[in-house]
N, C-alpha and C. Protein backbone atom coordinates (compact mmCIF):
# COMPACT_ATOMS: atom_id res chain seq x y z
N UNK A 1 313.27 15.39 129.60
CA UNK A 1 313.80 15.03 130.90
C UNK A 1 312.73 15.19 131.98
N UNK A 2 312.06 16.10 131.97
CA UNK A 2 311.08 16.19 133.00
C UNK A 2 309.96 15.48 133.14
N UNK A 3 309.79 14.59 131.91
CA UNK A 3 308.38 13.45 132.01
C UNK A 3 309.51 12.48 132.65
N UNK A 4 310.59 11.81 132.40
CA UNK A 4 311.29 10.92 133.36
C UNK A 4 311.82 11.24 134.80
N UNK A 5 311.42 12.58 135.12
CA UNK A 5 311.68 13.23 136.54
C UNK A 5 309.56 12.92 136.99
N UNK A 6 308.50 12.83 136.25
CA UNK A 6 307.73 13.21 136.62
C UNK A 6 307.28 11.34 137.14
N UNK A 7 308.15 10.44 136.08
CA UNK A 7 307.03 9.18 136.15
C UNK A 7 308.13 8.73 137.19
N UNK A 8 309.42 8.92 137.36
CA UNK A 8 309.90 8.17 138.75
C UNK A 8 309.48 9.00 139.69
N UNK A 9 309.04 9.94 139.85
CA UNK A 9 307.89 10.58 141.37
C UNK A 9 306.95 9.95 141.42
N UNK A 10 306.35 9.27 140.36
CA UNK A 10 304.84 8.63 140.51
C UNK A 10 304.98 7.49 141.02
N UNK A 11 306.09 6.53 140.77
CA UNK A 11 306.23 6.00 140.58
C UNK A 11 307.10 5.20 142.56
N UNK A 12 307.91 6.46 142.82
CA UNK A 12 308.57 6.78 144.34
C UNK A 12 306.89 7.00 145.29
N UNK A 13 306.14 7.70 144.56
CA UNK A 13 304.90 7.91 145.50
C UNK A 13 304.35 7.03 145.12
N UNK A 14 303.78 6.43 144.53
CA UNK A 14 302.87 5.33 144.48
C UNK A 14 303.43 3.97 145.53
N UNK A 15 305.17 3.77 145.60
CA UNK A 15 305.52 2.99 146.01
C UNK A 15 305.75 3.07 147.72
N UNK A 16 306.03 4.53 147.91
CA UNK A 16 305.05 4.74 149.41
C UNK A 16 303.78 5.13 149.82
N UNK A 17 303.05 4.74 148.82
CA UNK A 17 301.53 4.71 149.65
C UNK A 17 301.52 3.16 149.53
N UNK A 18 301.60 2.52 148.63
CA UNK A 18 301.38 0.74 148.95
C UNK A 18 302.42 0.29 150.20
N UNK A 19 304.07 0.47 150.12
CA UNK A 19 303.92 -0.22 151.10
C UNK A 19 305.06 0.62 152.32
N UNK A 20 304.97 2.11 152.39
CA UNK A 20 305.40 2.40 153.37
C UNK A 20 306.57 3.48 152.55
N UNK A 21 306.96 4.33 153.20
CA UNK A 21 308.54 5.71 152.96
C UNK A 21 309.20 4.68 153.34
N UNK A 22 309.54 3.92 154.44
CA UNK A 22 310.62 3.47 155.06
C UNK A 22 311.30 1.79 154.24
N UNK A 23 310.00 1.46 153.26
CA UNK A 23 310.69 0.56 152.60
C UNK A 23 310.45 1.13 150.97
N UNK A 24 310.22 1.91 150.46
CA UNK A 24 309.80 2.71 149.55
C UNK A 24 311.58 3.24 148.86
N UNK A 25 311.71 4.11 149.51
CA UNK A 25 313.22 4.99 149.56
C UNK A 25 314.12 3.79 148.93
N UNK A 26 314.50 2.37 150.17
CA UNK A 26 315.49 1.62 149.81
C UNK A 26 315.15 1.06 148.09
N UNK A 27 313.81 0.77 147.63
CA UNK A 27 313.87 -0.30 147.16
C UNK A 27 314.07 0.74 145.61
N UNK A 28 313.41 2.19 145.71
CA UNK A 28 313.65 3.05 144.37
C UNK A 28 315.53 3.10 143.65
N UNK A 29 315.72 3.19 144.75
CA UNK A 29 317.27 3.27 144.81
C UNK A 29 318.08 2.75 143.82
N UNK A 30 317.17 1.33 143.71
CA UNK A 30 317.49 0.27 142.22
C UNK A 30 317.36 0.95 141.12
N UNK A 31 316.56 1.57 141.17
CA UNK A 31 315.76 2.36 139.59
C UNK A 31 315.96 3.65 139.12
N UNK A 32 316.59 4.36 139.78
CA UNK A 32 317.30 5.36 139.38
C UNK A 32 318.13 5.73 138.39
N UNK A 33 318.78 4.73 138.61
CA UNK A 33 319.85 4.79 137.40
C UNK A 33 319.08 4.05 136.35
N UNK A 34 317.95 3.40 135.70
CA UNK A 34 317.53 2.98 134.87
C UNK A 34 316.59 4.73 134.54
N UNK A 35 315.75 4.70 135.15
CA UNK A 35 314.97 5.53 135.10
C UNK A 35 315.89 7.04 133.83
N UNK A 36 316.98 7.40 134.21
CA UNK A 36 318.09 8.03 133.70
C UNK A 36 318.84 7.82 133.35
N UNK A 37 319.35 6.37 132.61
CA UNK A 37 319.89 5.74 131.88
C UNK A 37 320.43 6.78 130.59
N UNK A 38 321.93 7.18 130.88
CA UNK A 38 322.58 7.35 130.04
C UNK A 38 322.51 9.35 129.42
N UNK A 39 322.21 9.58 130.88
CA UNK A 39 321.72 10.94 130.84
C UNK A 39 323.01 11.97 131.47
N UNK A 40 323.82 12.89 130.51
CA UNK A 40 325.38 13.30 130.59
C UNK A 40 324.90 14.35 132.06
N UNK A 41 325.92 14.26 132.94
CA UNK A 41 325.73 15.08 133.92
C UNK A 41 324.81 14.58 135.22
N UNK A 42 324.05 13.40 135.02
CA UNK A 42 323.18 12.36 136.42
C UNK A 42 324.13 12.08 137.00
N UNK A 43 325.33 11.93 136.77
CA UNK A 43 325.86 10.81 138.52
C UNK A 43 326.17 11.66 139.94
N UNK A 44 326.29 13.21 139.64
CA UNK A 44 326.15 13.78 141.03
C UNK A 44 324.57 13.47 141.70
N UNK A 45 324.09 13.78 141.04
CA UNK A 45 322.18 13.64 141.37
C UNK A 45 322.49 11.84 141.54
N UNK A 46 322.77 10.70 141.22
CA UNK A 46 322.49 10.01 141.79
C UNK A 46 323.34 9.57 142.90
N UNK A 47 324.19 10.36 142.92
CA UNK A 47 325.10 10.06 143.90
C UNK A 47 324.21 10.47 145.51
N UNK A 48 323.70 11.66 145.23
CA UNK A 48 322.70 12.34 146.54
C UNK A 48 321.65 11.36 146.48
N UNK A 49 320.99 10.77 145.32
CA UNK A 49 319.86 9.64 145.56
C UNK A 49 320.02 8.78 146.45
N UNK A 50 321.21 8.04 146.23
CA UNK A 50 322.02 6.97 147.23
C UNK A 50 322.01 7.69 148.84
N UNK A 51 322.23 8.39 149.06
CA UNK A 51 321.98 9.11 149.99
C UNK A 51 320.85 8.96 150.88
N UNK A 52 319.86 9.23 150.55
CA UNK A 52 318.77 9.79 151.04
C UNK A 52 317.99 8.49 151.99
N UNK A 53 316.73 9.03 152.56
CA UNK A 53 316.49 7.98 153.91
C UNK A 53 314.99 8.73 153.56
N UNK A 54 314.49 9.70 153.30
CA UNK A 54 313.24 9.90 153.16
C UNK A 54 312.70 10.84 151.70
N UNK A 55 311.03 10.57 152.01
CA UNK A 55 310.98 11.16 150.97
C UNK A 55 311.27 12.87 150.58
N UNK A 56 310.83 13.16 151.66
CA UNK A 56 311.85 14.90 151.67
C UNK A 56 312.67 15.13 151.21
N UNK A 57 313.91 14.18 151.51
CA UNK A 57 315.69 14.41 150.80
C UNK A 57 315.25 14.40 149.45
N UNK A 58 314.01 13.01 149.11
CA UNK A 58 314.53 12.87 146.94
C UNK A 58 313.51 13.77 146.96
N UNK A 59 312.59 14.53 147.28
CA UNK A 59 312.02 15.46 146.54
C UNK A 59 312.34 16.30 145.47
N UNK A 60 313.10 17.05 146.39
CA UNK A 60 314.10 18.27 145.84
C UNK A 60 314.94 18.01 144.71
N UNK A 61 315.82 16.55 145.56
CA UNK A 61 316.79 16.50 144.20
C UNK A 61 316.06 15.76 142.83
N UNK A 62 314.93 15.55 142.76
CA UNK A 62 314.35 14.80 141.51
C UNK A 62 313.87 16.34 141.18
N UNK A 63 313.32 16.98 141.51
CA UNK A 63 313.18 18.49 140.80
C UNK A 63 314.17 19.24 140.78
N UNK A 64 315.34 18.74 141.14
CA UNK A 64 316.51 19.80 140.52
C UNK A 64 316.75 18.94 139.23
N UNK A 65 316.91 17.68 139.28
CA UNK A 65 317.32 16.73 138.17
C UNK A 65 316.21 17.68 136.98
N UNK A 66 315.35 17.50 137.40
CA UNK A 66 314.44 18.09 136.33
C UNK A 66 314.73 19.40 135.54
N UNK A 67 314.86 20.41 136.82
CA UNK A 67 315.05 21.93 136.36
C UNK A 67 316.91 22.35 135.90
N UNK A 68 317.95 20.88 135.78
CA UNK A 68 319.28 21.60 135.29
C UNK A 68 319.38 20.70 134.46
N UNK A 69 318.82 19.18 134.02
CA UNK A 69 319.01 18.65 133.38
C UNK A 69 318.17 18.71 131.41
């Protein structure tokens, strides 16, 4: 679980250094649920994903995903 917590961070950061946090956030949003596809206990964690507006908010919750999942 934690290499698929590690490559959608790379993956969330890589996509705000090319083209910005503020269009970065919306567009990961899609990929989340692929990224964790079929993983018992994700839909509170993506429920807070849906949520979020910066990269601060998914920090945390992609390293909690990591550290209870």
């Amino acid at each position: 679980m934690q290499e698929k917590v590690e490559v959608c961070k790379e993956h969330l950061l890589a996509l705000c250094e090319n083209i910005g946090e503020s269009r970065a956030i919306p567009i990961m949003k899609k990929f989340y649920a692929r990224y964790f596809l079929a993983i018992p206990g994700f839909k509170p964690y993506k429920l807070q994903l849906m949520e979020t507006k910066t990269l601060s908010d998914v920090l945390p919750i992609l390293k909690s995903v990591g550290d209870n999942l």
